[in-house]
Protein backbone atom coordinates (compact mmCIF):
# COMPACT_ATOMS: atom_id res chain seq x y z
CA UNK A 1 0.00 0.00 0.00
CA UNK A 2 1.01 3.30 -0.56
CA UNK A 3 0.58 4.65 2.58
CA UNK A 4 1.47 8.42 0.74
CA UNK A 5 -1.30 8.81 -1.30
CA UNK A 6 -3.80 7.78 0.90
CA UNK A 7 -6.63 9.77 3.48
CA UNK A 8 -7.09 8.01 6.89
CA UNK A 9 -9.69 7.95 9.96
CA UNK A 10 -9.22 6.76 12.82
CA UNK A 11 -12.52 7.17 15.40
CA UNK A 12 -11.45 6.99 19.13
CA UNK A 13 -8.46 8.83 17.48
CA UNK A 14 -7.79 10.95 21.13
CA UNK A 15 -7.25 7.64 23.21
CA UNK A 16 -4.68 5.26 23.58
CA UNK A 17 -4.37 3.93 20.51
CA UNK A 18 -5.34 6.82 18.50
CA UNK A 19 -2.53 9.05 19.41
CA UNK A 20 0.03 6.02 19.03
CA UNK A 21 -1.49 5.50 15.75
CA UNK A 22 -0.87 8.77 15.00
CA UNK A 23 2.50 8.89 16.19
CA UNK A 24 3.44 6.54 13.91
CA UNK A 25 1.46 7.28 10.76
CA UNK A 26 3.09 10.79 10.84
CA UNK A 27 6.60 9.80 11.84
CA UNK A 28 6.92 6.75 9.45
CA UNK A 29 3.86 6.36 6.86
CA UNK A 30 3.38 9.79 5.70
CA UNK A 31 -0.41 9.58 4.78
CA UNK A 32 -1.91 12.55 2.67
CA UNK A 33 -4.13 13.22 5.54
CA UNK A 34 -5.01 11.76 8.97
CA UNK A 35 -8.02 12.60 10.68
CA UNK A 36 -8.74 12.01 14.41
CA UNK A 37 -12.35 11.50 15.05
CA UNK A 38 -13.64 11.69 18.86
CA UNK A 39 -16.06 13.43 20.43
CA UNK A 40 -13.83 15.07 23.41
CA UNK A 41 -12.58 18.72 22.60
CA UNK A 42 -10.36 19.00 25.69
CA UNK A 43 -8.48 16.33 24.58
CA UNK A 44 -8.33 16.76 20.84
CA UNK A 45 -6.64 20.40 22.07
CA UNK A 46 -4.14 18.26 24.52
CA UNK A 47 -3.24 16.24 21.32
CA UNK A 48 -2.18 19.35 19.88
CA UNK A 49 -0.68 21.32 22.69
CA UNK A 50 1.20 17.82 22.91
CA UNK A 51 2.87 18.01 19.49
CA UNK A 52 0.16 16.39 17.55
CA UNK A 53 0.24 19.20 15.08
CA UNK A 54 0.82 18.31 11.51
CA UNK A 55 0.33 19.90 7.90
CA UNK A 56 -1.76 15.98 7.68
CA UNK A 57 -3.70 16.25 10.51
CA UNK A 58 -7.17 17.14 10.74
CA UNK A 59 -9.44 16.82 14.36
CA UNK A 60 -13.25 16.34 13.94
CA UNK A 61 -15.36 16.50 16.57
CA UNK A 62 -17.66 13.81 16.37
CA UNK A 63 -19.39 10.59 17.68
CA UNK A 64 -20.03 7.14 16.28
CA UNK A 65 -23.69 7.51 17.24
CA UNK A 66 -23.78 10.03 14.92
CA UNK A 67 -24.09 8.43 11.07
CA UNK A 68 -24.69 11.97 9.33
CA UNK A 69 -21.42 12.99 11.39
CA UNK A 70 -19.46 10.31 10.50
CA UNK A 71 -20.59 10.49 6.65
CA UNK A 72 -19.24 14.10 6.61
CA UNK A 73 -16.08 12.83 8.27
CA UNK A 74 -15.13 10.30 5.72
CA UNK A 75 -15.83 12.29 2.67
CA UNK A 76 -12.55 11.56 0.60
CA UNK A 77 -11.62 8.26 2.79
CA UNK A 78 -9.50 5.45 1.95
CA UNK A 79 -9.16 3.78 5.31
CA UNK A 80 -10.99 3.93 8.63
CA UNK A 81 -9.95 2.37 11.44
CA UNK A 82 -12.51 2.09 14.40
CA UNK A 83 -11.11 2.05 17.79
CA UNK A 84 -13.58 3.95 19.27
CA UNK A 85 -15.70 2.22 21.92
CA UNK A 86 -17.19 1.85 26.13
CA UNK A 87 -14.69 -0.55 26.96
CA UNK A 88 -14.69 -0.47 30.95
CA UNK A 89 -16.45 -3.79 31.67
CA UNK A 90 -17.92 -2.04 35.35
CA UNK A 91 -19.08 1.25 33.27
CA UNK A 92 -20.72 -1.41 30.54
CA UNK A 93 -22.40 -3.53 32.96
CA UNK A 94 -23.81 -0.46 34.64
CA UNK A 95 -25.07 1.24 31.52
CA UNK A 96 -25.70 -1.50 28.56
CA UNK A 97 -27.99 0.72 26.81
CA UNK A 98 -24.96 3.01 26.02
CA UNK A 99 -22.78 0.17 25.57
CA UNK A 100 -24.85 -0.85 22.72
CA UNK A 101 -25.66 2.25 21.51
CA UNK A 102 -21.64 3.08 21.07
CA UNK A 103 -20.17 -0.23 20.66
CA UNK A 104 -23.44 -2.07 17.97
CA UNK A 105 -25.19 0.58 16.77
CA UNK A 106 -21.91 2.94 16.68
CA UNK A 107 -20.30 -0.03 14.61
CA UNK A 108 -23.47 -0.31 12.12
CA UNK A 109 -22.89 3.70 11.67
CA UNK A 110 -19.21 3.14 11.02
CA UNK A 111 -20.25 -0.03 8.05
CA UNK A 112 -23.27 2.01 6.43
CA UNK A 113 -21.26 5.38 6.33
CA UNK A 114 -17.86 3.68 4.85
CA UNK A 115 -20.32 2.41 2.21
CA UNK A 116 -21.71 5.20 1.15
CA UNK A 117 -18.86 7.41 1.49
CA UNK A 118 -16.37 4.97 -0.52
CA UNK A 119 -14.12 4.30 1.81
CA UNK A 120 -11.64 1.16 0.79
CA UNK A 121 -10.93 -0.39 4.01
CA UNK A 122 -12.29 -0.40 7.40
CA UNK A 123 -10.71 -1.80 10.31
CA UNK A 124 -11.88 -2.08 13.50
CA UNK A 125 -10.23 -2.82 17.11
CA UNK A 126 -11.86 -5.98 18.84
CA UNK A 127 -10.52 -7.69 21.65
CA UNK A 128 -10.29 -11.53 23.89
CA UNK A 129 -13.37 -10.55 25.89
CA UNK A 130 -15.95 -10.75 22.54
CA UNK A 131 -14.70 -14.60 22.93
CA UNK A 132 -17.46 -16.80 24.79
CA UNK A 133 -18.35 -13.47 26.28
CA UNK A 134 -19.81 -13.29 30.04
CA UNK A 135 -20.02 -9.40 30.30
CA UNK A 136 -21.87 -6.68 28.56
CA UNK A 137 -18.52 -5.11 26.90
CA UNK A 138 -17.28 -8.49 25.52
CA UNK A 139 -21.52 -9.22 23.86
CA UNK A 140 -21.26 -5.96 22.49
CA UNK A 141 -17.60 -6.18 20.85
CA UNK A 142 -18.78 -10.01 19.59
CA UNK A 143 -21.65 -8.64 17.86
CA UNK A 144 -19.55 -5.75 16.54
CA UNK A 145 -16.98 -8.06 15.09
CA UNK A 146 -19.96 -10.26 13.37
CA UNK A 147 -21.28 -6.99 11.68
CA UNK A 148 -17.76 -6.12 10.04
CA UNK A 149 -16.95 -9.36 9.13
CA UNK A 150 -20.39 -9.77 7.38
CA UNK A 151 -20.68 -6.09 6.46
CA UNK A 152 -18.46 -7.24 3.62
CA UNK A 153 -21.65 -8.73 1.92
CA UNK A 154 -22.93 -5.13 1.66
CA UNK A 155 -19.76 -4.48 -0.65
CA UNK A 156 -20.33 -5.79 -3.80
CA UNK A 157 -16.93 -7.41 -5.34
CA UNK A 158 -15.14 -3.98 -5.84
CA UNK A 159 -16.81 -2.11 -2.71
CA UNK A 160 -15.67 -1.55 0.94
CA UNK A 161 -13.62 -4.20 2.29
CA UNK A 162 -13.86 -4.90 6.35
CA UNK A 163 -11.85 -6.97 8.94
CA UNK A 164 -11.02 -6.97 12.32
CA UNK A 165 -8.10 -7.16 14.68
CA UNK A 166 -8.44 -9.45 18.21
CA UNK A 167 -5.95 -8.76 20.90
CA UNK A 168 -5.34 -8.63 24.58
CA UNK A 169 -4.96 -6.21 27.32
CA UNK A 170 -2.43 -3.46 26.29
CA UNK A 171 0.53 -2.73 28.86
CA UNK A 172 0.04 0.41 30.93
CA UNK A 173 -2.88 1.86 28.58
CA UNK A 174 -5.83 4.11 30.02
CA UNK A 175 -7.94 1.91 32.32
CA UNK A 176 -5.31 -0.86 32.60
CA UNK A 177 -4.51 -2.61 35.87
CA UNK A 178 -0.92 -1.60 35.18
CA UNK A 179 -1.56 2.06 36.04
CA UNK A 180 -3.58 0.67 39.01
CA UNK A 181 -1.25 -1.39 40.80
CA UNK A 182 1.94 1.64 40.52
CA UNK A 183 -0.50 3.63 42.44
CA UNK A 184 -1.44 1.02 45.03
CA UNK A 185 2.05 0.59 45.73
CA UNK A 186 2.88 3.68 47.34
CA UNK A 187 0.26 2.59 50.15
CA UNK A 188 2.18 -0.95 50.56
CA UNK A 189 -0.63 -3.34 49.28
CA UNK A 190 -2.20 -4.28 45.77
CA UNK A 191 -5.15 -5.71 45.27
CA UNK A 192 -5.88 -8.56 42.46
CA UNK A 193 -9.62 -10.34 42.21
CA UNK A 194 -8.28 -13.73 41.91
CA UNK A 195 -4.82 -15.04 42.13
CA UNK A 196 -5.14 -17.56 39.67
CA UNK A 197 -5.81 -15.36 36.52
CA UNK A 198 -4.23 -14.76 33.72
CA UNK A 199 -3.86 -12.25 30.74
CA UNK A 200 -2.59 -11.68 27.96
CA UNK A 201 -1.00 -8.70 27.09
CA UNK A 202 0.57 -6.28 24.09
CA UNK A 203 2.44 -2.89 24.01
CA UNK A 204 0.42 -0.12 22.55
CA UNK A 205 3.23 0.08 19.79
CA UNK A 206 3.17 -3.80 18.92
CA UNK A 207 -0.74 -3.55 18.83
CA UNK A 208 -0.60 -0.16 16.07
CA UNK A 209 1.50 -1.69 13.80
CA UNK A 210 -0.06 -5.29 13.96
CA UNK A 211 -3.66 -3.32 12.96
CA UNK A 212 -1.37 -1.49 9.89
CA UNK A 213 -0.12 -4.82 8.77
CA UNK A 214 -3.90 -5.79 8.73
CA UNK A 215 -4.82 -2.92 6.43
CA UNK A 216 -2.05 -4.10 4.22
CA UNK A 217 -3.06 -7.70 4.09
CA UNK A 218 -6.56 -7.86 4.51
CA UNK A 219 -8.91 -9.26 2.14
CA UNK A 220 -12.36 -8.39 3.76
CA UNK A 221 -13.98 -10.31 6.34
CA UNK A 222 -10.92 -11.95 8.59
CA UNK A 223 -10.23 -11.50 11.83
CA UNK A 224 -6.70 -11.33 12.51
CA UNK A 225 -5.32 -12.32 16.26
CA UNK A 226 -1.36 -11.52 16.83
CA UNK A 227 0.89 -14.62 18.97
CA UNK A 228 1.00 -12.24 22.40
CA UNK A 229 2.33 -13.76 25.55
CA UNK A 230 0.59 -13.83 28.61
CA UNK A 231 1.27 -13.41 32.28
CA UNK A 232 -0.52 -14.38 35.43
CA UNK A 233 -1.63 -11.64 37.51
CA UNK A 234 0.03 -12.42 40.62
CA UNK A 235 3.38 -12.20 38.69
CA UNK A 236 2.78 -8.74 37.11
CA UNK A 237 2.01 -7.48 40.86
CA UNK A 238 4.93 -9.07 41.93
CA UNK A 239 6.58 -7.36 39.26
CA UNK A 240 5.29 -4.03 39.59
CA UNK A 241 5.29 -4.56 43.48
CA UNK A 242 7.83 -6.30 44.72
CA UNK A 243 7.69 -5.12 48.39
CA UNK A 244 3.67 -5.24 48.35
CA UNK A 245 0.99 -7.30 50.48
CA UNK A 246 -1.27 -8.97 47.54
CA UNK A 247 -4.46 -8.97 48.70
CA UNK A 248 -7.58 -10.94 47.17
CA UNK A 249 -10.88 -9.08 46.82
CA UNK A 250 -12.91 -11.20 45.01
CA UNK A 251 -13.70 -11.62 41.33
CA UNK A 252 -15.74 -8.83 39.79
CA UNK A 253 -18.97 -9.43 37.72
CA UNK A 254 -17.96 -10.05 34.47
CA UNK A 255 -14.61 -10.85 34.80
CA UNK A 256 -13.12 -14.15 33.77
CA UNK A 257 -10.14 -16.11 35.47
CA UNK A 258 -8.66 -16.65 32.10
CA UNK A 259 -9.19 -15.01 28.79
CA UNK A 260 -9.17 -16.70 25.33
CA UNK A 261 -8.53 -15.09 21.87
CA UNK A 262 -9.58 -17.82 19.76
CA UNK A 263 -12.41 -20.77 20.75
CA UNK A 264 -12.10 -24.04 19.57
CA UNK A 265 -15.00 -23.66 17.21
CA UNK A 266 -13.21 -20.86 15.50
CA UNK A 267 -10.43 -22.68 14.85
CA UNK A 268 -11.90 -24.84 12.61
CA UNK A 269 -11.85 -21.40 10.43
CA UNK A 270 -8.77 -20.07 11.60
CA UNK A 271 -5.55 -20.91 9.87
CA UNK A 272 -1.67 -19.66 11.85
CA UNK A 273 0.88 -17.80 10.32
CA UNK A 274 4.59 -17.13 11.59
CA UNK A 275 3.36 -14.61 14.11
CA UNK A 276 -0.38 -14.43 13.76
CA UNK A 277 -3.38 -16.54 13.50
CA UNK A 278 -6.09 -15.40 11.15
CA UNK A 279 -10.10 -16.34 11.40
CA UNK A 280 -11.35 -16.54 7.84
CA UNK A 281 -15.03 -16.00 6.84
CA UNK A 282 -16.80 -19.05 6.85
CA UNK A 283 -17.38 -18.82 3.55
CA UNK A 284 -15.67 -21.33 0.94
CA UNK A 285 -14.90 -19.18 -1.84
CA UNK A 286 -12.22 -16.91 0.94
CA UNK A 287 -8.94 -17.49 -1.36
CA UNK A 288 -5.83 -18.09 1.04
CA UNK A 289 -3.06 -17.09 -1.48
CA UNK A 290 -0.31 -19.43 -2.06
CA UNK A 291 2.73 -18.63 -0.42
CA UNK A 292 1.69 -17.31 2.73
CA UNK A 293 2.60 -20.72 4.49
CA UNK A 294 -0.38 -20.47 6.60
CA UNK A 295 -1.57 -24.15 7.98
CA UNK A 296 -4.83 -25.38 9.30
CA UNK A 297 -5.28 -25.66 13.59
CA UNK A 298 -5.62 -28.84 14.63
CA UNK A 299 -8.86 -30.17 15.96
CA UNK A 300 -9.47 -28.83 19.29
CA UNK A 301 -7.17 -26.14 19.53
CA UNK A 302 -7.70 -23.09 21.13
CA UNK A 303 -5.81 -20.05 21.83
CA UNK A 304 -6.51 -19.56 26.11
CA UNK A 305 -4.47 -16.79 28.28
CA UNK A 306 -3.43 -20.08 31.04
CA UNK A 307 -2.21 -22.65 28.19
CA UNK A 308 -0.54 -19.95 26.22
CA UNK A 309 3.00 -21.02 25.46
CA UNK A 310 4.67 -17.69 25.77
CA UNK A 311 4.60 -15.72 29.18
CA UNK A 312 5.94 -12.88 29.99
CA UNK A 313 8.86 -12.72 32.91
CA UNK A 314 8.99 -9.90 35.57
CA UNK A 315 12.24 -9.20 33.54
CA UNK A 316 10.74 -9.03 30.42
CA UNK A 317 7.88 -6.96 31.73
CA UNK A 318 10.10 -4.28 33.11
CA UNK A 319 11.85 -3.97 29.94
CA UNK A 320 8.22 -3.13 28.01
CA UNK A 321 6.86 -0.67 30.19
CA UNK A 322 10.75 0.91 30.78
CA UNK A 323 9.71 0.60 34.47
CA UNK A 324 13.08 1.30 36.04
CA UNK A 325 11.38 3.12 39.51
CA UNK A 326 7.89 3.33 39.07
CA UNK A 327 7.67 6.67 37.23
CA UNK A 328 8.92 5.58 33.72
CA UNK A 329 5.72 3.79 32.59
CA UNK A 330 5.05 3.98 29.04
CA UNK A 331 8.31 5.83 28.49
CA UNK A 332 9.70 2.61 26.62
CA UNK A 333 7.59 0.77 24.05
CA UNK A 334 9.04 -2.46 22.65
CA UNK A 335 7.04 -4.97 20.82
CA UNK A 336 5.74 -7.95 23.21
CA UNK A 337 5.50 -11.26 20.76
């Protein structure tokens, strides 16, 4: 692709990821415009004030609720990609009528308005809780992914094209129990819900430019899952910790002991590459092109946070989040699979 030529969106484009994805896009890809679609001023104007200031760059206000908005924001598109979404599980379960407003219907807004507005690709950020999902935030991102991996039957065979990218929780973003535990330590005890889970987990730069190799590769409809180690919970306390009490509270509703990016009935679709795994549509005539050296799962595989056979060390931990005294967090970004 040539990333040069081509107009970009990203919605959610003030969090996390966004403003990663920027980062890089700007520094390395060079698109002929980026736009950063969210629906916060304040901190569309801290992106700025923050050096996110580029001939490129354009900031709409906006929200995925809003189709007529988002059709005005992709006029002259080539590429969306959606990471806009409710993602705390408490908020979700609390509010599920603006879960699914934001995370369904804002996904059905983000399909009908890359349709109509000729956009090329669309990619959009899911993650291991849509898998078997036993909260609201995980139903809603499962139903998501099912209406831009089928939104591709809207297309015709030149039209949009849409996929989706499955990964775990990202190291020391917003909301993360990373951030959590650094500030529990300075009162001498962390808390953890259950000892014996498990997670897995990316860096915020390893997640970006997995979701840009997706653009490049995507045909329309997979869902594309990157080999990410995992780490037990205790351990990253430990790690983050060391001189803490770890004490149990209890597991929260809608919280799992273990999380899984790929079920054994997706497998069945799902072929693995040197450092991905891919779900492919269902349907037959989904060409795998020769060459890629992608092979079939066996029967009954499946891709689980506890059976995972890279983990992350308290070494190797450390080393991704550059945590050298507790105030470098995020500083240092290496890729984590």
């Amino acid at each position: 692709m040539q990333w040069g030529n081509l107009s970009i969106l990203v919605t959610g484009g003030t969090g996390s990821f966004g403003k990663k994805f920027a980062e890089i896009m700007l520094q390395e890809y060079h698109p002929k415009k980026l736009i950063v679609f969210s629906r916060d001023e304040l901190k569309q104007h801290e992106m700025r004030v923050h050096g996110f200031d580029h001939d490129s760059l354009r900031y709409f206000i906006g929200d995925v609720r809003d189709r007529d908005r988002l059709l005005r924001a992709m006029n002259g598109v080539d590429v969306v990609i959606h990471a806009a979404a409710l993602k705390q599980v408490p908020t979700c379960e609390y509010n599920p009528i603006e879960a699914v407003m934001t995370n369904v219907m804002g996904a059905k807004n983000i399909i009908e308005a890359a349709l109509d507005s000729g956009v090329k690709k669309v990619v959009a950020l899911s993650t291991d809780k849509a898998v078997g999902p036993v909260n609201l935030y995980g139903a809603t991102k499962l139903v998501a992914e099912k209406l831009f991996v089928h939104g591709n039957s809207y297309s015709g065979e030149d039209g949009c094209r849409f996929a989706c990218v499955r990964y775990g929780n990202v190291v020391a973003s917003r909301g993360s129990v990373i951030p959590l535990f650094l500030e529990q330590r300075k009162n001498g005890t962390v808390t953890v819900t259950d000892t014996r889970m498990t997670r897995f987990w990316i860096t915020l730069e390893s997640g970006v430019r997995f979701v840009i190799n997706a653009v490049e590769q995507m045909r329309g409809g997979e869902v594309f899952i990157p080999k990410i180690p995992s780490m037990k919970i205790t351990d990253l306390a430990r790690a983050l910790a060391p001189n803490c009490r770890v004490r149990q509270i209890g597991i929260r509703p809608g919280e799992k002991v273990h999380e899984t990016l790929i079920s054994e009935d997706e497998a069945r679709n799902a072929v693995e590459l040197a450092e991905m795994y891919i779900i492919q549509p269902s349907q037959p005539s989904y060409p795998v092109a020769e060459g890629e050296n992608a092979s079939h799962l066996p029967d009954g595989f499946c891709y689980t946070s506890d059976t995972n056979d890279e983990w992350l060390t308290v070494d190797t931990l450390h080393e991704l989040i550059g945590d050298d005294s507790g105030n470098g967090v995020g500083r240092k970004v290496a890729v984590a699979s």
